[in-house]
C-alpha atoms as a PDB file:
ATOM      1  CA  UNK A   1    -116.612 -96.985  20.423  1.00  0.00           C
ATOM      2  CA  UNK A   2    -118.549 -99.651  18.672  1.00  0.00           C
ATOM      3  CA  UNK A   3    -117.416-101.512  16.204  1.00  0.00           C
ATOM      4  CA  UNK A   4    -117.793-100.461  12.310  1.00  0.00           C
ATOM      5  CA  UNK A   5    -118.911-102.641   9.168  1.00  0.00           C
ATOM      6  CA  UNK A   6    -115.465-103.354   8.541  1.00  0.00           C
ATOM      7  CA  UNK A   7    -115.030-105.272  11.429  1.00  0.00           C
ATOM      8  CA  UNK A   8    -117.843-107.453  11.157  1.00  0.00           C
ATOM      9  CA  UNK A   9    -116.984-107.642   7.254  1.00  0.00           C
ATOM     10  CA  UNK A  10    -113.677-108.846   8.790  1.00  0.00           C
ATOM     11  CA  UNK A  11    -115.035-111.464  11.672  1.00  0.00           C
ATOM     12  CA  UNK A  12    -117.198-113.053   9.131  1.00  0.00           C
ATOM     13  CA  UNK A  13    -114.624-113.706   6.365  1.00  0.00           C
ATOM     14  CA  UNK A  14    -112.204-115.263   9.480  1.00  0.00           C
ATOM     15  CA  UNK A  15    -115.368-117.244   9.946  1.00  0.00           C
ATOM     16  CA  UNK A  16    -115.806-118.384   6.945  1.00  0.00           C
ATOM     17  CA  UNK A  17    -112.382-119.419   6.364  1.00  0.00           C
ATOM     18  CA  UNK A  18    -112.181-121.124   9.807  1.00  0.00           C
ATOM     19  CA  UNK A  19    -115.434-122.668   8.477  1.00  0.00           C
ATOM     20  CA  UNK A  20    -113.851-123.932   5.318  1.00  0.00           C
ATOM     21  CA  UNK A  21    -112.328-127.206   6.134  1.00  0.00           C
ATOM     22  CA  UNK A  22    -115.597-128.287   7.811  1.00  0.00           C
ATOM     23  CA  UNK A  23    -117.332-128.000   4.107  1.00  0.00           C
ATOM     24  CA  UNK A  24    -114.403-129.077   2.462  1.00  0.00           C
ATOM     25  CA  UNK A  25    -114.903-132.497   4.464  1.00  0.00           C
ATOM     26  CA  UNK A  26    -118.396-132.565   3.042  1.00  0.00           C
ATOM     27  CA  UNK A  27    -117.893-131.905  -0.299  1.00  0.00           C
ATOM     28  CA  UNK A  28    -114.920-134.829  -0.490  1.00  0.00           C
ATOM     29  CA  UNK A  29    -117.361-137.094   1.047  1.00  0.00           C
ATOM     30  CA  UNK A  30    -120.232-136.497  -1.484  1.00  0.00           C
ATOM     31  CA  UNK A  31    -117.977-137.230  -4.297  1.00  0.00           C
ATOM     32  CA  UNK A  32    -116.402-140.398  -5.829  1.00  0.00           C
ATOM     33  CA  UNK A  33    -112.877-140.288  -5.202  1.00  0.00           C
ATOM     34  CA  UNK A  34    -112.353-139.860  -9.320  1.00  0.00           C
ATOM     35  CA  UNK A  35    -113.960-136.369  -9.223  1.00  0.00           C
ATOM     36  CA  UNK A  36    -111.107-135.265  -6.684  1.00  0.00           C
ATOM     37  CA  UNK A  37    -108.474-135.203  -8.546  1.00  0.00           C
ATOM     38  CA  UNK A  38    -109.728-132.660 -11.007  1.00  0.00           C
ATOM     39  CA  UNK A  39    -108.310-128.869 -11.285  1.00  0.00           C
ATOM     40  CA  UNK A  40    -109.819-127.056 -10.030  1.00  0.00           C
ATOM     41  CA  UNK A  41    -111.528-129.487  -7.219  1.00  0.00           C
ATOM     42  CA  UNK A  42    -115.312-129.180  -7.363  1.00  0.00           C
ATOM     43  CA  UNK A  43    -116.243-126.885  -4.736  1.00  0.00           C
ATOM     44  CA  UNK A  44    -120.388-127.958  -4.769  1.00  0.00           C
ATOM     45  CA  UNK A  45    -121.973-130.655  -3.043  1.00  0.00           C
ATOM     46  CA  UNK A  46    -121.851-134.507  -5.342  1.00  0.00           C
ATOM     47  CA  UNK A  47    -124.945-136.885  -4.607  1.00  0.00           C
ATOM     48  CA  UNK A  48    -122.774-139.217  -3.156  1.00  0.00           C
ATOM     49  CA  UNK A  49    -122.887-138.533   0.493  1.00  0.00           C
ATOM     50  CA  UNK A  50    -125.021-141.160   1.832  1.00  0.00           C
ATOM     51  CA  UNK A  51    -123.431-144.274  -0.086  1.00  0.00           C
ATOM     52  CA  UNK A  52    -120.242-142.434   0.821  1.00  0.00           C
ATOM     53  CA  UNK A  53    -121.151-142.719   4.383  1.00  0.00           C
ATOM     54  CA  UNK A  54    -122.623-146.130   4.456  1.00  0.00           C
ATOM     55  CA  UNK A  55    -119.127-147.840   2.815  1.00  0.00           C
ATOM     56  CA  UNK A  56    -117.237-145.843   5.806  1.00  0.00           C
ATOM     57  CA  UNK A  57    -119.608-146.725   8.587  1.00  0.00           C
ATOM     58  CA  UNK A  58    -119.663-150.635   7.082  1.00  0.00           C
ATOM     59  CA  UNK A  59    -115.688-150.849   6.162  1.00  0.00           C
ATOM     60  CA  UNK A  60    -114.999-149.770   9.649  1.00  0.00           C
ATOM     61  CA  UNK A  61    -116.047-149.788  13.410  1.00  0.00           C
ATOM     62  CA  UNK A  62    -116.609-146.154  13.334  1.00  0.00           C
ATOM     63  CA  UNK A  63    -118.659-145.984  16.624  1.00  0.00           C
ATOM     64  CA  UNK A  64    -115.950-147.979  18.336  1.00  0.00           C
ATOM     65  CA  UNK A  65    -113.261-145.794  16.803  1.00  0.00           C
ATOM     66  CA  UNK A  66    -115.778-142.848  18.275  1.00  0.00           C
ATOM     67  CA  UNK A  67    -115.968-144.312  21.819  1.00  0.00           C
ATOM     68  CA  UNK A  68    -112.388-145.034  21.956  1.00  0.00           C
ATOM     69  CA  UNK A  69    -111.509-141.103  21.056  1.00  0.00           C
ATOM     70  CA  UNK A  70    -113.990-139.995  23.797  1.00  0.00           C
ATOM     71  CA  UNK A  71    -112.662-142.132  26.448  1.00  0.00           C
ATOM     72  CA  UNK A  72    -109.047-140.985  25.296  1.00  0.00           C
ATOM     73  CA  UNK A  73    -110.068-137.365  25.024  1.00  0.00           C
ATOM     74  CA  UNK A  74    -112.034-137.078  28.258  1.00  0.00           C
ATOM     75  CA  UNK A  75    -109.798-138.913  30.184  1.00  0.00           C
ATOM     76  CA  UNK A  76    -106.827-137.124  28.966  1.00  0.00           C
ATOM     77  CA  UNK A  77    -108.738-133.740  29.475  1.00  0.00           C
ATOM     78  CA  UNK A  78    -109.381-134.286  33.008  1.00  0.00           C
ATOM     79  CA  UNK A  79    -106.041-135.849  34.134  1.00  0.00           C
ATOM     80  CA  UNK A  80    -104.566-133.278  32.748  1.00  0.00           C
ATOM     81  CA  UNK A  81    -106.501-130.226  34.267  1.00  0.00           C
ATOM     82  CA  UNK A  82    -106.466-131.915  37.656  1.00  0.00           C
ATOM     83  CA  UNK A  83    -102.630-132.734  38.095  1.00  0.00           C
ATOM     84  CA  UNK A  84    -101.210-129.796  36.488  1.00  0.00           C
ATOM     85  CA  UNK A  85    -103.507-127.819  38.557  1.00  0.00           C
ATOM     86  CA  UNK A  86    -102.058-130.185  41.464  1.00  0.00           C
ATOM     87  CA  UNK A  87     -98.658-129.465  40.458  1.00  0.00           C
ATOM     88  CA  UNK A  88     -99.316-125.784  39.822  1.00  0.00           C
ATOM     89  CA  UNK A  89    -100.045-125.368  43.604  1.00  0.00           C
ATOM     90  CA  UNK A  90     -97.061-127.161  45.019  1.00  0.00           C
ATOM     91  CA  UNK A  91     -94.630-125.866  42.795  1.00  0.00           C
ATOM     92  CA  UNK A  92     -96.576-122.067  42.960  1.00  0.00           C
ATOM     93  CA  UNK A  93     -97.770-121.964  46.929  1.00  0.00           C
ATOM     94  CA  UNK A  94     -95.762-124.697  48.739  1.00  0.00           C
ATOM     95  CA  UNK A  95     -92.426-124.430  49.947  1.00  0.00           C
ATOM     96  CA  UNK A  96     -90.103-127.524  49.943  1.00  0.00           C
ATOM     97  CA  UNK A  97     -86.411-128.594  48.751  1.00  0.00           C
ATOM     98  CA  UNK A  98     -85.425-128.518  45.109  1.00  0.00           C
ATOM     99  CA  UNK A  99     -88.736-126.928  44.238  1.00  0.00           C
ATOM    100  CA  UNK A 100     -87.485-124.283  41.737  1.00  0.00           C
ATOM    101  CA  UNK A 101     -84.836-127.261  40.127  1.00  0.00           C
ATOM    102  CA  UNK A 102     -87.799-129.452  39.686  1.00  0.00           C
ATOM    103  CA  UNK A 103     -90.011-126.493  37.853  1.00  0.00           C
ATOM    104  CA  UNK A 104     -86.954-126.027  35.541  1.00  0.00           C
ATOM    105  CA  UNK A 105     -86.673-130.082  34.726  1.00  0.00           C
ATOM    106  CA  UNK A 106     -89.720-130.005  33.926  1.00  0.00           C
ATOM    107  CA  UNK A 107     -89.971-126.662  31.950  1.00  0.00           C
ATOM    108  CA  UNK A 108     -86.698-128.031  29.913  1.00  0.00           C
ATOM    109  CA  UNK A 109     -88.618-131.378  28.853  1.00  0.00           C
ATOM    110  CA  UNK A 110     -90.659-128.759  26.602  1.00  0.00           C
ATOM    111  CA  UNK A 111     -87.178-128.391  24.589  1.00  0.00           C
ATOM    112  CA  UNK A 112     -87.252-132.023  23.639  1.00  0.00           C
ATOM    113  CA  UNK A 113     -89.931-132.815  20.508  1.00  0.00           C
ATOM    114  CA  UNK A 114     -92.011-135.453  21.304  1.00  0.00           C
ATOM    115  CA  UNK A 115     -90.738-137.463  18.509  1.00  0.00           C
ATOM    116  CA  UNK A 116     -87.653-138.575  20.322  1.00  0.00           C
ATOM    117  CA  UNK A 117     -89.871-140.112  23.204  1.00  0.00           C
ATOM    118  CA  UNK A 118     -92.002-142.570  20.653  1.00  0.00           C
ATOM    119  CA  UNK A 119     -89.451-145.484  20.373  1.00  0.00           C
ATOM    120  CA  UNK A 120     -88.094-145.693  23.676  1.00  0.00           C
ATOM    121  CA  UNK A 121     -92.303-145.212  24.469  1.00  0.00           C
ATOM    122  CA  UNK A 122     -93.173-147.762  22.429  1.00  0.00           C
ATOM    123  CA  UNK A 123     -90.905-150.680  24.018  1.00  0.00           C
ATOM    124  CA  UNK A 124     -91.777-149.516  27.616  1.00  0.00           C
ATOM    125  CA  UNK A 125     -95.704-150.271  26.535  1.00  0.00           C
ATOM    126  CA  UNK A 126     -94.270-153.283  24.531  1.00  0.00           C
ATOM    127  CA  UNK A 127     -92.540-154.334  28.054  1.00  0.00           C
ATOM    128  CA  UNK A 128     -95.502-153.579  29.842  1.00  0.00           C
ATOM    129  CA  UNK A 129     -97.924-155.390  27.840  1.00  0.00           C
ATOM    130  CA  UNK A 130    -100.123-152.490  27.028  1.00  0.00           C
ATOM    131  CA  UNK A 131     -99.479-152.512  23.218  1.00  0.00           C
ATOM    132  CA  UNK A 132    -102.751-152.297  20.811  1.00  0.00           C
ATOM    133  CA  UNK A 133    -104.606-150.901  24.479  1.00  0.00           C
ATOM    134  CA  UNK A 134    -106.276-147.644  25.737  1.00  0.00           C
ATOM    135  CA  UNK A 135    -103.708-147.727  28.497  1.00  0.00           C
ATOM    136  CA  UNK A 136    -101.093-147.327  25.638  1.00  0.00           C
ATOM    137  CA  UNK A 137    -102.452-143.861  24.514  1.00  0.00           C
ATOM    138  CA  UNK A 138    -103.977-142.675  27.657  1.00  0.00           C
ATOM    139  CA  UNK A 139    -101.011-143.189  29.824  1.00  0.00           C
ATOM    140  CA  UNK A 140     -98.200-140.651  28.428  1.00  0.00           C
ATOM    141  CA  UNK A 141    -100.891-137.981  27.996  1.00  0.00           C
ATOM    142  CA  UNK A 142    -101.299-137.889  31.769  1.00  0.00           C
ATOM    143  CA  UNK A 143     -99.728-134.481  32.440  1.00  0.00           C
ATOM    144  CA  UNK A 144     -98.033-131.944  30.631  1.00  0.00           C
ATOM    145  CA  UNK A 145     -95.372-130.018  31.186  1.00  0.00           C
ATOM    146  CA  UNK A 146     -96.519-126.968  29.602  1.00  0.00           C
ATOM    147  CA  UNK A 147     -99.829-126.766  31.938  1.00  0.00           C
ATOM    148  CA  UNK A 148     -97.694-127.781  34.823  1.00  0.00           C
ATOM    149  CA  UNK A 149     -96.109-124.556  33.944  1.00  0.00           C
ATOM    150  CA  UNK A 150     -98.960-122.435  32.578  1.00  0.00           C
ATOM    151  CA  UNK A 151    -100.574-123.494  36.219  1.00  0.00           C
ATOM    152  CA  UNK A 152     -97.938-122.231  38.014  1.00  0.00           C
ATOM    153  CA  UNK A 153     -97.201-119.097  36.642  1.00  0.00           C
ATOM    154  CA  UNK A 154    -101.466-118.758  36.668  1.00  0.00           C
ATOM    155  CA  UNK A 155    -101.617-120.017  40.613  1.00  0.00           C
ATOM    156  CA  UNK A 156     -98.641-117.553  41.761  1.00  0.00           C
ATOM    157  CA  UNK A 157    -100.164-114.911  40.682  1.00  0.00           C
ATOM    158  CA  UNK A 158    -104.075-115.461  41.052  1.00  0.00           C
ATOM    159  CA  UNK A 159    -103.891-116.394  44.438  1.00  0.00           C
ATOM    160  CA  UNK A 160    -102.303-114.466  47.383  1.00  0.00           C
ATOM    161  CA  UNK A 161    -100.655-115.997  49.657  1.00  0.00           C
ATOM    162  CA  UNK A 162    -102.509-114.311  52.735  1.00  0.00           C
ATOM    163  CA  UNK A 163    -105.716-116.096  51.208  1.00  0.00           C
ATOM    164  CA  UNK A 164    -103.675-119.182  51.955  1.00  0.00           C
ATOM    165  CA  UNK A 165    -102.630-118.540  55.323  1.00  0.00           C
ATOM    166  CA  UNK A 166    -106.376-117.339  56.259  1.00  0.00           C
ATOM    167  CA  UNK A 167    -107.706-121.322  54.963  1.00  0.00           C
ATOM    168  CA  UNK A 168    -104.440-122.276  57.429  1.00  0.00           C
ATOM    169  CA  UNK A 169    -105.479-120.456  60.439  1.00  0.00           C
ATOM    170  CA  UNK A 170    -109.306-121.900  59.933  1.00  0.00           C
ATOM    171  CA  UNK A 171    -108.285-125.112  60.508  1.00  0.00           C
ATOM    172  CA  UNK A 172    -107.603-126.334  56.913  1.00  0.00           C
ATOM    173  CA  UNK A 173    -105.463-128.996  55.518  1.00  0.00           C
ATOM    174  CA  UNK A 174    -103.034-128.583  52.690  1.00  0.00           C
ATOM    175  CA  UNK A 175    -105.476-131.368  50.310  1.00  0.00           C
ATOM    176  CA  UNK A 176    -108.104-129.099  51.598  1.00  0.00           C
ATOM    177  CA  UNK A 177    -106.937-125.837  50.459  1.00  0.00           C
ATOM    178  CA  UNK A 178    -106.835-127.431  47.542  1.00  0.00           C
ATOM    179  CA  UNK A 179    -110.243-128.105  46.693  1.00  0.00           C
ATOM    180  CA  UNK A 180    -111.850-125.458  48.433  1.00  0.00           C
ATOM    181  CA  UNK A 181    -109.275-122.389  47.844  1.00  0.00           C
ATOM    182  CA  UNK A 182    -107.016-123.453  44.470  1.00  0.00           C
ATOM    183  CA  UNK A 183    -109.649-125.251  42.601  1.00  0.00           C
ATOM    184  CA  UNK A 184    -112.213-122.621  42.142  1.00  0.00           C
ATOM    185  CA  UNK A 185    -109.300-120.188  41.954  1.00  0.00           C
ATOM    186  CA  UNK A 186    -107.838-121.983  38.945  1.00  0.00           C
ATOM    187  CA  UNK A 187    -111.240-122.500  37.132  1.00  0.00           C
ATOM    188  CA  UNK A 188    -110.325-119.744  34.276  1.00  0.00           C
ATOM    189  CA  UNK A 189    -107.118-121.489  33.888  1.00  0.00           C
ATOM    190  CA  UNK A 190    -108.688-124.751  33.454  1.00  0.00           C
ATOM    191  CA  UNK A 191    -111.099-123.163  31.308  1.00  0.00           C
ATOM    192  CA  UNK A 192    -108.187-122.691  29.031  1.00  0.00           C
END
């Protein structure tokens, strides 16, 4: 069946209200700050976008403030997709003591809001010396316990166990079987 005009009617209204908040940025930054408070809020574009954005990109270091989120972002990304997908396979494929009471320590750390963590987080980088750093944000946002899990469950079932034992009987090491078996087997995952 193909879709009918009431679908697409539909998609393109989600659009546009996923789309709001991107033009409601613009429109607050071509106005003076005056203007805002009015109801309703003016919903067109002001003319004063460009001194708007030269006071923001003088008052502060906004390409710094750019880099910094980049390095954070990308860092974090990639830690994250590589030892959760690292911890996926031992906890989904390997077989060792206290595996399963591990998983579920580290499946119950998703009951506690990360709230609790930022004091007792804050004097360990204070301790540390990593306060007003990178390090500071970077380091806690290593791994995750929910793609720890999410890799497991994904790993146990997206890759059988006799595709395993096949790498094994060629010769492979476990570190190999990683990258050449789990890692292209756990691209959708990482995907997501």
């Amino acid at each position: 069946r193909r879709p009918g005009k009431l679908t697409y009617l539909a998609l393109l209204g989600i659009a546009l209200f996923s789309a709001f908040p991107l033009y409601w940025s613009l429109v607050v930054a071509s106005h003076d700050n005056g203007i805002l408070g009015q109801v309703p809020p003016p919903l067109g574009l002001g003319g004063n976008l460009f001194e708007n954005l030269e006071r923001a990109f003088g008052t502060v270091p906004f390409f710094k403030a750019l880099a910094n989120s980049l390095i954070t972002a990308g860092t974090i990304t990639f830690s994250v997709v590589l030892f959760s997908t690292l911890a996926g396979f031992s906890f989904a494929k390997l077989r060792f003591k206290g595996r399963n009471a591990l998983l579920v320590t580290i499946i119950a750390t998703m009951m506690i809001p990360n709230q609790l963590g930022i004091i007792p987080l804050y004097m360990l980088m204070a301790k540390i010396e990593w306060t007003g750093t990178l390090y500071a944000v970077v380091a806690p946002g290593l791994v995750s316990a929910f793609g720890v899990f999410f890799m497991t469950q994904y790993l146990r079932e997206a890759v059988p166990d006799e595709l395993l034992e096949a790498a094994r009987v060629d010769g492979c090491t476990t570190l190999r079987i990683f990258w050449h078996v789990i890692l292209p087997a756990a691209k959708p995952a990482a995907a997501v």
